[in-house]
Structure formats: structure tokens, C-alpha cells
Protein backbone atom coordinates (compact mmCIF):
# COMPACT_ATOMS: atom_id res chain seq x y z
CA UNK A 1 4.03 -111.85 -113.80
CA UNK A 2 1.62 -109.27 -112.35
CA UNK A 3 -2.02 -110.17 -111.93
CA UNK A 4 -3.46 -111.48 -114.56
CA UNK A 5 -7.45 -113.61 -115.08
CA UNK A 6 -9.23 -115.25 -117.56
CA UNK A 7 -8.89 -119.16 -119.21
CA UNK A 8 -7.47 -117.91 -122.48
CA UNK A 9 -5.06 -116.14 -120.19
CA UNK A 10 -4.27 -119.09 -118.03
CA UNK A 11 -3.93 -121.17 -121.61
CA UNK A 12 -1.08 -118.71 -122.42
CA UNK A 13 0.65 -118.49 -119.89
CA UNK A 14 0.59 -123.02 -119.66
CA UNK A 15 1.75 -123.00 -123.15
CA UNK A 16 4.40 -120.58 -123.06
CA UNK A 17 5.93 -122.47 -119.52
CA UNK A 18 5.72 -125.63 -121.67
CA UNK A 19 7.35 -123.46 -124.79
CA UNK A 20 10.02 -123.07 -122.34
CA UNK A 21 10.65 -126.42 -120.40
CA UNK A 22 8.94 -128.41 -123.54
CA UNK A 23 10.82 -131.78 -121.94
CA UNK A 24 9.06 -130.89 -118.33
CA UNK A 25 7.47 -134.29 -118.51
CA UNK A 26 10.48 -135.57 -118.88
CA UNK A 27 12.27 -133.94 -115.57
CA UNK A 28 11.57 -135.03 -112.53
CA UNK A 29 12.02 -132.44 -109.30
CA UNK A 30 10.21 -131.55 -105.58
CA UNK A 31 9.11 -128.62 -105.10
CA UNK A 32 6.59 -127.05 -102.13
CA UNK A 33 4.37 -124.11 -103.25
CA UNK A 34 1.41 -122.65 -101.86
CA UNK A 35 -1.83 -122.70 -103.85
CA UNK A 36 -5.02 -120.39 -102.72
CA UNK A 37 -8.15 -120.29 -104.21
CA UNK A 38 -11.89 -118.78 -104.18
CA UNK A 39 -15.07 -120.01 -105.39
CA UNK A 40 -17.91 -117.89 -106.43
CA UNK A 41 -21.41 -119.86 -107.31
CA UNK A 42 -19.79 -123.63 -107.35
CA UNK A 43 -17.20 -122.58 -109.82
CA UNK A 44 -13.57 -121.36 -109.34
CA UNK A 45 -13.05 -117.43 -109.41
CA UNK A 46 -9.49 -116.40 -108.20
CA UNK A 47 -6.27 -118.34 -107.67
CA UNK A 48 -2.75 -117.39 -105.99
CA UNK A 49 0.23 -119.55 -106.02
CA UNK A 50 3.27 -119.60 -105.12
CA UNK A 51 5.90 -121.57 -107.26
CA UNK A 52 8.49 -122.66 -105.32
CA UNK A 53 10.76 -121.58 -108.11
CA UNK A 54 14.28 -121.41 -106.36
CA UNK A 55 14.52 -125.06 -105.27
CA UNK A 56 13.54 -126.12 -108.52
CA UNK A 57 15.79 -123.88 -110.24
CA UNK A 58 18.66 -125.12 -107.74
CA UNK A 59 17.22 -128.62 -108.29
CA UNK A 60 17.93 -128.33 -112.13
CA UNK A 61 21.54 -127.07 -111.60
CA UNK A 62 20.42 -123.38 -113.16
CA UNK A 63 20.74 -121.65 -109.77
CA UNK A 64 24.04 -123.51 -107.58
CA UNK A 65 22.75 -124.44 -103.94
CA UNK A 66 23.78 -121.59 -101.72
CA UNK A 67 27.04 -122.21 -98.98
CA UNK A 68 25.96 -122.52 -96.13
CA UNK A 69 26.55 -119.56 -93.15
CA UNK A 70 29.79 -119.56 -91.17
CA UNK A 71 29.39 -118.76 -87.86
């Protein structure tokens, strides 16, 4: 997705992941991301995260749960 800032911008990009998964309140799935942020004068200026797409996509059934290694 690239860097990308602003609140219109964050609206966007909320609306079009609900566009696409528009029964997400409806799914239920555990994920583990990582979420960084940085304030600047009491109010919030940056953010990073980290999804923690695959194991929802495997979660879902979209992506099949890798075998796992033979030794």
C-alpha cells in the first residue's frame, strides 16, 4: 500500500477494506499484528502496522494452511 497520511486518506482506505469484506462484522478470526505510533503536541502524527494478513487469510480458508516440513 506504500506510505500514505492524512484522515481523508485513512477514511479511504477504512471504507474501501469494508467495500471489500462488507460482512467483516459478521466474521469472527485472531489475528496478532504490530501497531506503532508517534505523537506530536498531544495528538497522533504517524502510525505503522502490521496486519497479520496471512493467518487471517488462512483463517478464512482463502490461503490453505501450509504442510508442515518433513525432516
Amino acid at each position: 500500500m506504500g506510505d500514505r497520511s492524512g484522515r481523508e486518506t485513512f477514511k479511504q482506505m477504512v471504507a474501501q477494506w469494508r467495500g471489500a469484506v462488507p460482512d467483516v462484522h459478521w466474521r469472527r478470526f485472531e489475528t496478532v499484528s504490530g501497531t506503532m505510533g508517534r505523537f506530536r503536541d498531544g495528538r497522533a502524527a504517524e502510525h505503522w502496522a502490521e496486519q497479520g494478513i496471512f493467518p487471517m487469510l488462512v483463517h478464512l480458508g482463502i490461503v490453505p494452511l501450509p504442510a508442515p516440513a518433513s525432516s
